[in-house]
PDB file of N, CA and C in Angstrom:
ATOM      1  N   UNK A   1     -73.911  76.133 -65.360  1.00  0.00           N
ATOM      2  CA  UNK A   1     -73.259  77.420 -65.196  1.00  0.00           C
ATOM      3  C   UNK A   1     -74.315  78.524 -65.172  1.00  0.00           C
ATOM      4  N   UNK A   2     -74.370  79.303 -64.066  1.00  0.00           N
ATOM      5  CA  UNK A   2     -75.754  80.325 -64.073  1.00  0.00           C
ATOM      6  C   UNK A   2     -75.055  81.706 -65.250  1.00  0.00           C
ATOM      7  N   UNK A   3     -75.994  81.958 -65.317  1.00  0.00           N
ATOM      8  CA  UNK A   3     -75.736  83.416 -66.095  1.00  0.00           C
ATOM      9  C   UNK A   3     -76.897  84.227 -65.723  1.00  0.00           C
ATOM     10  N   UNK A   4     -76.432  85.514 -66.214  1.00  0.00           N
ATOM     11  CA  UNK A   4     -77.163  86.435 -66.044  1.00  0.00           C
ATOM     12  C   UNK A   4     -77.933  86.707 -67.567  1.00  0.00           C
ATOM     13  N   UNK A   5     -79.737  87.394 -66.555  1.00  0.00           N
ATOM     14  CA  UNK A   5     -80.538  87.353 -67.779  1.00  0.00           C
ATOM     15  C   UNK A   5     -81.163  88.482 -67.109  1.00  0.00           C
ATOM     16  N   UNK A   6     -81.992  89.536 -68.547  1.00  0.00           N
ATOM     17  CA  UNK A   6     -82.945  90.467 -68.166  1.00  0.00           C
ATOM     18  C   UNK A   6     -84.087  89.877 -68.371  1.00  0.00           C
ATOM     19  N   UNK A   7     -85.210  90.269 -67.405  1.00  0.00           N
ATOM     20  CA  UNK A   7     -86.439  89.730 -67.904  1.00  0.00           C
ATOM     21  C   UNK A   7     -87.610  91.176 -67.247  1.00  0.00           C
ATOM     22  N   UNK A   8     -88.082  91.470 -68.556  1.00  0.00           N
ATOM     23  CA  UNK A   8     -89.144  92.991 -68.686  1.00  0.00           C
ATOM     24  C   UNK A   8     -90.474  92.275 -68.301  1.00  0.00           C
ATOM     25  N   UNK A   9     -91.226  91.988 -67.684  1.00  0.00           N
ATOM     26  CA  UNK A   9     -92.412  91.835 -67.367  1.00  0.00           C
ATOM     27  C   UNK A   9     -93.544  93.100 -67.297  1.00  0.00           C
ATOM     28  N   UNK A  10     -94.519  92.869 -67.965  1.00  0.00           N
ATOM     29  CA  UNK A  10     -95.941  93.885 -68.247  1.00  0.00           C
ATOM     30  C   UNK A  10     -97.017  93.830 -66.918  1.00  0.00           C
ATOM     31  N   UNK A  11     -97.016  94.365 -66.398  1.00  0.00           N
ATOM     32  CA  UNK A  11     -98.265  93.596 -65.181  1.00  0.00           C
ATOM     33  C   UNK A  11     -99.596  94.256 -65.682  1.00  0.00           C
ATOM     34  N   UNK A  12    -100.245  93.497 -64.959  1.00  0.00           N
ATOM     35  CA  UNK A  12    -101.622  93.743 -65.234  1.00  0.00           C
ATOM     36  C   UNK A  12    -102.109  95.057 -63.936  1.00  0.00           C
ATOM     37  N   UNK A  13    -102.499  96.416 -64.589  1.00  0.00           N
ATOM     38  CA  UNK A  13    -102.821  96.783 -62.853  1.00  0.00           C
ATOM     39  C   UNK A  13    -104.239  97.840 -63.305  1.00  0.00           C
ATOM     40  N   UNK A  14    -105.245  96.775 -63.631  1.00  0.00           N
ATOM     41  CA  UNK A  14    -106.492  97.058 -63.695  1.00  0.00           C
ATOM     42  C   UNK A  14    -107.418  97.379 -62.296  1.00  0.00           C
ATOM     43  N   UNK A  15    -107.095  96.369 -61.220  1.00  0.00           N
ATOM     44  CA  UNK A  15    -107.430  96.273 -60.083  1.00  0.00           C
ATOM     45  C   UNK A  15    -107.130  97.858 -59.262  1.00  0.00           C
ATOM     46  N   UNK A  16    -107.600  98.894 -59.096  1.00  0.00           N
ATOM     47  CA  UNK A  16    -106.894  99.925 -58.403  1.00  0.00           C
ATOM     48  C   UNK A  16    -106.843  99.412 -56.866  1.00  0.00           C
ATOM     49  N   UNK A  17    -107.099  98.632 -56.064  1.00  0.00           N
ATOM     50  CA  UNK A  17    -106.944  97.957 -55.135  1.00  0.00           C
ATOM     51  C   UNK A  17    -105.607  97.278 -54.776  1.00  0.00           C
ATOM     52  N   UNK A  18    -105.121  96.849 -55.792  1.00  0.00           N
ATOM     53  CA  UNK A  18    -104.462  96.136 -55.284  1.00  0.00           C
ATOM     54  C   UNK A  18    -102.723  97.018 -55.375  1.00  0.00           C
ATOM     55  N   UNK A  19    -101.931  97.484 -54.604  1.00  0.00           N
ATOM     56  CA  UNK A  19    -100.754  98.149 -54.556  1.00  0.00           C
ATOM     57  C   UNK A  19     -99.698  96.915 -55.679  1.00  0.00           C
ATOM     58  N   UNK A  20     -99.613  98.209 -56.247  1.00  0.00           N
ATOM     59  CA  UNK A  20     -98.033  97.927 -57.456  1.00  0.00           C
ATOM     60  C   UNK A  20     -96.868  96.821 -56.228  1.00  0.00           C
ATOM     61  N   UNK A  21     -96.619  97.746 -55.488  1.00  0.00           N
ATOM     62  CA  UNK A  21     -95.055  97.508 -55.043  1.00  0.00           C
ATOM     63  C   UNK A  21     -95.421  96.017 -54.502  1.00  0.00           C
ATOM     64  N   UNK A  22     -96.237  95.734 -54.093  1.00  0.00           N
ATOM     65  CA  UNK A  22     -96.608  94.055 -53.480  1.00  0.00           C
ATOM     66  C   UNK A  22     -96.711  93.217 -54.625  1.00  0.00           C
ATOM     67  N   UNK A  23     -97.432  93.845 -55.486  1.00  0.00           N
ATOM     68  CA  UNK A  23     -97.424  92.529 -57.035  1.00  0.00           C
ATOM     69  C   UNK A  23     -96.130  92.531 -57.693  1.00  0.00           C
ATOM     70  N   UNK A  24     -94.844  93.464 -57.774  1.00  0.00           N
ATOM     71  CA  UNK A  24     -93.537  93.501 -58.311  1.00  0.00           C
ATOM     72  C   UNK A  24     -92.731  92.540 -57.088  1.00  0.00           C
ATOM     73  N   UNK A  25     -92.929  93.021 -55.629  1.00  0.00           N
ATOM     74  CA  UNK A  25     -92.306  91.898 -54.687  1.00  0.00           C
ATOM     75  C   UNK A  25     -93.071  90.230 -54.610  1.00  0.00           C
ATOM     76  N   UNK A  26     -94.235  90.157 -55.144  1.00  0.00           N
ATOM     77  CA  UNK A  26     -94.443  88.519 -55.038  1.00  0.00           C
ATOM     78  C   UNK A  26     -94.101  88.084 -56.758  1.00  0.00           C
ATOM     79  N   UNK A  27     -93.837  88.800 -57.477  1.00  0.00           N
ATOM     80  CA  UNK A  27     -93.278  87.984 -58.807  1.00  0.00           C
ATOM     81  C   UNK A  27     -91.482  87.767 -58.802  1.00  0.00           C
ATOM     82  N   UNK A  28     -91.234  88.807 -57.956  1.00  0.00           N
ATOM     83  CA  UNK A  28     -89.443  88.598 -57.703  1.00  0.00           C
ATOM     84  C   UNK A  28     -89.548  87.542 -56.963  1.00  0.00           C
ATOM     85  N   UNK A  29     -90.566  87.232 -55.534  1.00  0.00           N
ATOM     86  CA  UNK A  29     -90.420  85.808 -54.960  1.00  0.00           C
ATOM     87  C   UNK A  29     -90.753  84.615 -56.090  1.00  0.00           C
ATOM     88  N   UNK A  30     -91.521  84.959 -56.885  1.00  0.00           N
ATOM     89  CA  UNK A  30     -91.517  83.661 -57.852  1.00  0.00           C
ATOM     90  C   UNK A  30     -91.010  83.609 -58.184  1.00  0.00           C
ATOM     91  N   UNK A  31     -89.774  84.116 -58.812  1.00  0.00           N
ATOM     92  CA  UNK A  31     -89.091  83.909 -59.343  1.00  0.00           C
ATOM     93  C   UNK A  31     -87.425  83.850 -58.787  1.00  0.00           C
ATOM     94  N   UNK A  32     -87.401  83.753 -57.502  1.00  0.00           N
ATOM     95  CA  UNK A  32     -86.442  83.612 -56.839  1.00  0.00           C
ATOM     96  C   UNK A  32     -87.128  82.053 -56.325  1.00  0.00           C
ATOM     97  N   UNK A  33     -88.137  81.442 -56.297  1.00  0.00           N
ATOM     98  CA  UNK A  33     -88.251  80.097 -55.827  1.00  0.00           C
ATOM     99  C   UNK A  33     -87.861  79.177 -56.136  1.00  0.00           C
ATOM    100  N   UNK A  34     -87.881  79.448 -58.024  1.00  0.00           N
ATOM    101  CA  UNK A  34     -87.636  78.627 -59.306  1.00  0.00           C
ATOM    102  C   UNK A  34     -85.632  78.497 -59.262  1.00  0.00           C
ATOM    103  N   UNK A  35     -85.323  79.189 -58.270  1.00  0.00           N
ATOM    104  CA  UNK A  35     -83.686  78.869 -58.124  1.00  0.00           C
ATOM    105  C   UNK A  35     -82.968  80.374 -58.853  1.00  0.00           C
ATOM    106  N   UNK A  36     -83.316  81.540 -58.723  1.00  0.00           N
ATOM    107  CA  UNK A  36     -82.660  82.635 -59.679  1.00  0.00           C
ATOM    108  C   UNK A  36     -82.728  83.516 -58.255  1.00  0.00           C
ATOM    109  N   UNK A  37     -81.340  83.910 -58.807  1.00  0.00           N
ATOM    110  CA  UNK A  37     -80.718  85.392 -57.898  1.00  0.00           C
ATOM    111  C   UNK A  37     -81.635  86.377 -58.028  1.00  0.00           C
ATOM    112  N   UNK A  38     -82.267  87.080 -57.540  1.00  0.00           N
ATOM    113  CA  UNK A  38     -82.185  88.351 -58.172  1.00  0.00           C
ATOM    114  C   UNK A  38     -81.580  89.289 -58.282  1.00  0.00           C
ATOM    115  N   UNK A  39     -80.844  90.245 -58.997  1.00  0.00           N
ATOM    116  CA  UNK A  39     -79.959  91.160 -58.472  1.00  0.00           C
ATOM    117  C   UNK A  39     -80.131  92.500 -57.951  1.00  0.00           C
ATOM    118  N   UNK A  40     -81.318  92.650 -59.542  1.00  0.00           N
ATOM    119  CA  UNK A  40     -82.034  94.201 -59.350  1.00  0.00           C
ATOM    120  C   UNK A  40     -83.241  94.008 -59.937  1.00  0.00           C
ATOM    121  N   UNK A  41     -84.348  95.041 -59.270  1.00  0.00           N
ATOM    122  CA  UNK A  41     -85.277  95.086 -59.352  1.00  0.00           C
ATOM    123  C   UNK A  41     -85.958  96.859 -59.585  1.00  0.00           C
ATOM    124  N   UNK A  42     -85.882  97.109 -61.059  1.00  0.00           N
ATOM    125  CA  UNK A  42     -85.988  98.504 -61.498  1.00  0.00           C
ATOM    126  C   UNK A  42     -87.910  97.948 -61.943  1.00  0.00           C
ATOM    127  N   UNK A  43     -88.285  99.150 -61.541  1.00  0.00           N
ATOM    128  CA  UNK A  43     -89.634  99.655 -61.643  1.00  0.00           C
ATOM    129  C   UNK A  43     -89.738 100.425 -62.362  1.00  0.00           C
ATOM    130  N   UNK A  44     -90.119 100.296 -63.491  1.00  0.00           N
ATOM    131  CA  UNK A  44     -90.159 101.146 -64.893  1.00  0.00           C
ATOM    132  C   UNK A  44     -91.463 102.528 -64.307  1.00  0.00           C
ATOM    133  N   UNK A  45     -92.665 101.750 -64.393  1.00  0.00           N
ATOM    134  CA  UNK A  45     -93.951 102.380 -64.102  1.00  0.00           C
ATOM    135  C   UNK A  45     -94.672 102.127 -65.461  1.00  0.00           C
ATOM    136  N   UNK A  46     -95.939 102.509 -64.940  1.00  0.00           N
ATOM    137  CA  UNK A  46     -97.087 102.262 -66.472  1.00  0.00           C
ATOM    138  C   UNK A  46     -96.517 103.383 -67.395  1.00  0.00           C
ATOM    139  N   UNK A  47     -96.765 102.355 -68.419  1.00  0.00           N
ATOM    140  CA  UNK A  47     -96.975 102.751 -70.208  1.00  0.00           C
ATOM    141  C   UNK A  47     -98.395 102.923 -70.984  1.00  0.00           C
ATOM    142  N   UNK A  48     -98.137 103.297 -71.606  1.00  0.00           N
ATOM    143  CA  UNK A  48     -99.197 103.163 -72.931  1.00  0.00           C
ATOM    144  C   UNK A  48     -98.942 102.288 -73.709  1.00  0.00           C
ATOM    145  N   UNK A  49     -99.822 101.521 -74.355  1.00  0.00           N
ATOM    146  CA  UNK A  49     -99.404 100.635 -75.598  1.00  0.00           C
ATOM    147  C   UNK A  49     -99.268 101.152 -76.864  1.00  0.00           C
ATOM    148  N   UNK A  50     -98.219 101.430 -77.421  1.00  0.00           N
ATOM    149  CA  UNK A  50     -98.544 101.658 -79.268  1.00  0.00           C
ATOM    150  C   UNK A  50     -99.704 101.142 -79.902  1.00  0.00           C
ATOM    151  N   UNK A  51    -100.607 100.142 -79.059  1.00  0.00           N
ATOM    152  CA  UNK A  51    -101.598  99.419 -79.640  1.00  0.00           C
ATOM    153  C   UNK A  51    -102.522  98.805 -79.019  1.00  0.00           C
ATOM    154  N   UNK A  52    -103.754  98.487 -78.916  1.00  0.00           N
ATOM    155  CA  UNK A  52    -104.530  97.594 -77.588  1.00  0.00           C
ATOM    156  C   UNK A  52    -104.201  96.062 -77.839  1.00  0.00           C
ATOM    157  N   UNK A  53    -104.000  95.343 -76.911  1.00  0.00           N
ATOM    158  CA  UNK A  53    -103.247  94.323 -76.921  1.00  0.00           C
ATOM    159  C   UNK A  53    -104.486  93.516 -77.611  1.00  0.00           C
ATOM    160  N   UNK A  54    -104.210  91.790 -77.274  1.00  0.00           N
ATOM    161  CA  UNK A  54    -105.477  91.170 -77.628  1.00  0.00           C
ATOM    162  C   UNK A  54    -106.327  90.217 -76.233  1.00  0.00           C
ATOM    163  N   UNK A  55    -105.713  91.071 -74.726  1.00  0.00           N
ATOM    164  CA  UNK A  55    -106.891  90.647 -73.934  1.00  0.00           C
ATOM    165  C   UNK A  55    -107.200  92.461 -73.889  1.00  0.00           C
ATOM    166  N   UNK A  56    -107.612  92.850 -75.011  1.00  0.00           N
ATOM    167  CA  UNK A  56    -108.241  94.372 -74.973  1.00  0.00           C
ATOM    168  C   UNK A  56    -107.502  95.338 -73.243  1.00  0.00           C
ATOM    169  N   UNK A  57    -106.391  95.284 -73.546  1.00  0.00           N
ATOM    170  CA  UNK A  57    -105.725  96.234 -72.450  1.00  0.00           C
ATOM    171  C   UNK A  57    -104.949  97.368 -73.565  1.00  0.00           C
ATOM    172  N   UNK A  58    -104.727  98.681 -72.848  1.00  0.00           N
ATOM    173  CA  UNK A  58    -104.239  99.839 -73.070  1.00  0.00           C
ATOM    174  C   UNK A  58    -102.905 100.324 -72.684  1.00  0.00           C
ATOM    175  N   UNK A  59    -102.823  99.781 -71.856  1.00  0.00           N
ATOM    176  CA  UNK A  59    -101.576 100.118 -70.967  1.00  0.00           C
ATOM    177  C   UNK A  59    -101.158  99.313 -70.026  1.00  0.00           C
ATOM    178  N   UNK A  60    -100.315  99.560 -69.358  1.00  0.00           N
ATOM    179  CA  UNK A  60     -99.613  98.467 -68.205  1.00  0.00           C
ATOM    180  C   UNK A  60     -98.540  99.099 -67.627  1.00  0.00           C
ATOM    181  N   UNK A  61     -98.282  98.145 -66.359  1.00  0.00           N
ATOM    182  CA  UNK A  61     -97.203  98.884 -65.503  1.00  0.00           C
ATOM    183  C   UNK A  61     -95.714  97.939 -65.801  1.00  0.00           C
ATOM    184  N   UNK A  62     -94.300  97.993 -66.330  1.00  0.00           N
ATOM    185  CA  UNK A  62     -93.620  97.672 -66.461  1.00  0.00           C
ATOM    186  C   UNK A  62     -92.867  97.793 -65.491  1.00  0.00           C
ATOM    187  N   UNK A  63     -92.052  96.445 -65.554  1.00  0.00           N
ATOM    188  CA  UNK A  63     -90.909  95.910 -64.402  1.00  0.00           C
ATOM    189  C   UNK A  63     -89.471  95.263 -64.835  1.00  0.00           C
ATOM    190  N   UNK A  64     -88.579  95.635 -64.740  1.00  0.00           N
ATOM    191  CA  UNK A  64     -87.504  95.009 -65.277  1.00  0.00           C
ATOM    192  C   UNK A  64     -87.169  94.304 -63.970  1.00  0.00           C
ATOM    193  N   UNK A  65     -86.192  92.909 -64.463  1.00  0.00           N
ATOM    194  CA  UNK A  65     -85.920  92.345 -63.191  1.00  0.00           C
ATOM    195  C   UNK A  65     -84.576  91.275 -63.893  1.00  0.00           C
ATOM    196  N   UNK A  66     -83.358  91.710 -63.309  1.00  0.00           N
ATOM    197  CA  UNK A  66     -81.949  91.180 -63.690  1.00  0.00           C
ATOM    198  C   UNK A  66     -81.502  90.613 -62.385  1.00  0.00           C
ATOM    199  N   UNK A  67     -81.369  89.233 -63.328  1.00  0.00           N
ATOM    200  CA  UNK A  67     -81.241  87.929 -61.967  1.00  0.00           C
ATOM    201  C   UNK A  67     -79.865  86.861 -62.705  1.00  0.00           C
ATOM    202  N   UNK A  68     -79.466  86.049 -62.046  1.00  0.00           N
ATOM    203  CA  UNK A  68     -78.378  85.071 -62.300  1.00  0.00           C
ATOM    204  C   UNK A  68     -79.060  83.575 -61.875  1.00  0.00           C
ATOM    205  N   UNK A  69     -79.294  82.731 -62.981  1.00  0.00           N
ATOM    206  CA  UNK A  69     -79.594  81.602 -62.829  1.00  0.00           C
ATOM    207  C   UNK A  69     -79.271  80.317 -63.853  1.00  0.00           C
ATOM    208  N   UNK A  70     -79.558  79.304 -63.838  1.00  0.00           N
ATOM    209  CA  UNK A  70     -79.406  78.283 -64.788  1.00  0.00           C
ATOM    210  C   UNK A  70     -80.301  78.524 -66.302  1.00  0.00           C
ATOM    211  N   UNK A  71     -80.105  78.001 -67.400  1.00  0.00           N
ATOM    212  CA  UNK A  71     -80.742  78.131 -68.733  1.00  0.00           C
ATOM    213  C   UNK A  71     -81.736  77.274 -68.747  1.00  0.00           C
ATOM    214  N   UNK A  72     -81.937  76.247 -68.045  1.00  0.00           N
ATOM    215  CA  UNK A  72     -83.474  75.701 -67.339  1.00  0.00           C
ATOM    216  C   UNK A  72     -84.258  76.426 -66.606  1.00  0.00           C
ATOM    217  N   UNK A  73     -83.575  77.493 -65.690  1.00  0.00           N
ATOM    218  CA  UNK A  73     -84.465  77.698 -64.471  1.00  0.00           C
ATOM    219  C   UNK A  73     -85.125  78.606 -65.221  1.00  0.00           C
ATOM    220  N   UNK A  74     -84.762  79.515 -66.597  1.00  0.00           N
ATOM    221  CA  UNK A  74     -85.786  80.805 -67.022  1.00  0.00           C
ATOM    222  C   UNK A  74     -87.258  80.157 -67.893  1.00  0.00           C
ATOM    223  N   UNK A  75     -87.043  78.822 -68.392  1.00  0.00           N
ATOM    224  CA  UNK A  75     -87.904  78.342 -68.614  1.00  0.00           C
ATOM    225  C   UNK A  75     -89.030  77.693 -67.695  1.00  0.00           C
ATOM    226  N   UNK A  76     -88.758  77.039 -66.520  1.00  0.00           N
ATOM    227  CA  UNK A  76     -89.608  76.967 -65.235  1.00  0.00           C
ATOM    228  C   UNK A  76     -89.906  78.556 -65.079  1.00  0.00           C
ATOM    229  N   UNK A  77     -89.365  79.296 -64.717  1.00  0.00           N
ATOM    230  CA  UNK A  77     -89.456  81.090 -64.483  1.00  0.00           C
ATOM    231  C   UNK A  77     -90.895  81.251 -65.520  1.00  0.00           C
ATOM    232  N   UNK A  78     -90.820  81.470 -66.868  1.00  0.00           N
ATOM    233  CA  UNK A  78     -91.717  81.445 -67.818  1.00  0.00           C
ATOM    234  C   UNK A  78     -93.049  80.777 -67.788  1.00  0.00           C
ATOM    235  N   UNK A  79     -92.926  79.742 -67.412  1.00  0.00           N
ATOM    236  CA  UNK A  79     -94.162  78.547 -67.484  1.00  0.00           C
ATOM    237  C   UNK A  79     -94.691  79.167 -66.146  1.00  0.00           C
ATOM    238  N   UNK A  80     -94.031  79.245 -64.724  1.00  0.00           N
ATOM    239  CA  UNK A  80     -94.779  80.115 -63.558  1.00  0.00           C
ATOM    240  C   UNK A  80     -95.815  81.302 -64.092  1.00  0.00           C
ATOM    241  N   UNK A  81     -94.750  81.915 -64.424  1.00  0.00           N
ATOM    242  CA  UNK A  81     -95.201  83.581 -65.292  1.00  0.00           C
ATOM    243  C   UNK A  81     -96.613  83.671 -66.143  1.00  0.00           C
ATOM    244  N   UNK A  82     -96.707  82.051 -66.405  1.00  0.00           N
ATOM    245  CA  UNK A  82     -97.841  82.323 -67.360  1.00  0.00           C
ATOM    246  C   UNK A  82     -99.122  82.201 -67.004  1.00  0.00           C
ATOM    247  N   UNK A  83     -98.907  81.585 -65.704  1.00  0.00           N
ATOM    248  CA  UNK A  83    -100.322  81.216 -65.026  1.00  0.00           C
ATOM    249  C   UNK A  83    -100.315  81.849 -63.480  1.00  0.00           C
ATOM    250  N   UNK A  84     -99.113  83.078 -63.325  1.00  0.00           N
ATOM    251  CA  UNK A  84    -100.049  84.114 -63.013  1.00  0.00           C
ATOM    252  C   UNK A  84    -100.791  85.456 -63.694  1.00  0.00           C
ATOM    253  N   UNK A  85    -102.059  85.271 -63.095  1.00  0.00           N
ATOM    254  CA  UNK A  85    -102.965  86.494 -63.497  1.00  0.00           C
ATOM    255  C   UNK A  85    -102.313  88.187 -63.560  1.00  0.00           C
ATOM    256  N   UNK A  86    -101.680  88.403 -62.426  1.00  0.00           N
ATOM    257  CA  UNK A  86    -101.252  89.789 -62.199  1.00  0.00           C
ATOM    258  C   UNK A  86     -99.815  89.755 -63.823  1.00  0.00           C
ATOM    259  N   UNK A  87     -99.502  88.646 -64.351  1.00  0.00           N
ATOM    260  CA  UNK A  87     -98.435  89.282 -64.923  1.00  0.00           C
ATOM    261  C   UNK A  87     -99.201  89.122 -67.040  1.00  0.00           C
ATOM    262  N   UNK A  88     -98.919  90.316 -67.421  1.00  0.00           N
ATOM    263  CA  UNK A  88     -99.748  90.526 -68.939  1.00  0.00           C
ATOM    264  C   UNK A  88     -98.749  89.706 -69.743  1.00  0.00           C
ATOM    265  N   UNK A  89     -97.756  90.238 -70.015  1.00  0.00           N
ATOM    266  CA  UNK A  89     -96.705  90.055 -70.898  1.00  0.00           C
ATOM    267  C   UNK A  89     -95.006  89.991 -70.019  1.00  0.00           C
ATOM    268  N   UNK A  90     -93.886  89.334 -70.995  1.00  0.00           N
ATOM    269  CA  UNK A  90     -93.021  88.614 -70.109  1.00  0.00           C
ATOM    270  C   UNK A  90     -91.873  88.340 -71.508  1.00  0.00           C
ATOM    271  N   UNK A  91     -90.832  88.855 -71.380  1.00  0.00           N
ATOM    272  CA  UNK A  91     -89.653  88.726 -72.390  1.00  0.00           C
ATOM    273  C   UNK A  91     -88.404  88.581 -71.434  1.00  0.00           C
ATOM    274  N   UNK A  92     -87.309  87.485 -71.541  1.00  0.00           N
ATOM    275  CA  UNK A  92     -86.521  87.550 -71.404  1.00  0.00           C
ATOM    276  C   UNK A  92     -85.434  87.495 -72.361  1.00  0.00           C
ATOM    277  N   UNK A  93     -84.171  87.648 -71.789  1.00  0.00           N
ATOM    278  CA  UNK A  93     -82.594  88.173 -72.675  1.00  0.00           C
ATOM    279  C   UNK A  93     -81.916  87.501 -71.592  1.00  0.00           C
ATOM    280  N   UNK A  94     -80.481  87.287 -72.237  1.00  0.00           N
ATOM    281  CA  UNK A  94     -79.215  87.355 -71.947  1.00  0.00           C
ATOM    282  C   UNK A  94     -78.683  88.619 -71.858  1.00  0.00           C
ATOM    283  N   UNK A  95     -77.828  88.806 -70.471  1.00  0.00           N
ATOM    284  CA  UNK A  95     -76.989  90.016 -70.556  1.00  0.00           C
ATOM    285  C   UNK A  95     -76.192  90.067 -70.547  1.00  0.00           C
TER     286      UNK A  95
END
């Protein structure tokens, strides 16, 4: 039974080269490969951290992304997520 889930992703956007809106559209394709809808795709924009993380970053550009899929597929979703470079940090929810 799919359900719907939020998932906040941190990107990494150290690179000034490389454009935001292309690294938010190839992580929605990853994550539409793994078998998930997407529904919406809100672009928060960079933050500050309350704190420097521990790969010594300051800030980051945040992405929310609310999709409908299986309770397997966010765990494949996750394990992708982790071994790409462009993405820092990665929380998902039920909505």
């Amino acid at each position: 039974m799919k359900r719907k889930y939020e998932g906040v992703l941190v990107l990494n956007t150290d690179d000034p080269a490389a454009p935001i809106d292309e690294i938010v559209q190839n992580v929605g394709r990853e994550i539409e490969a793994e078998g998930a809808q997407l529904d919406e795709i809100d672009n928060i924009g960079r933050r500050d951290f309350a704190y420097e993380s521990n790969r010594k970053k300051t800030s980051g550009h945040y992405v929310n992304y609310v999709f409908e899929a299986e309770p397997e597929v966010v765990d494949k979703i996750k394990t992708k997520l982790k071994l790409n470079e462009n993405v820092h940090l990665q929380h998902f929810q039920r909505v």
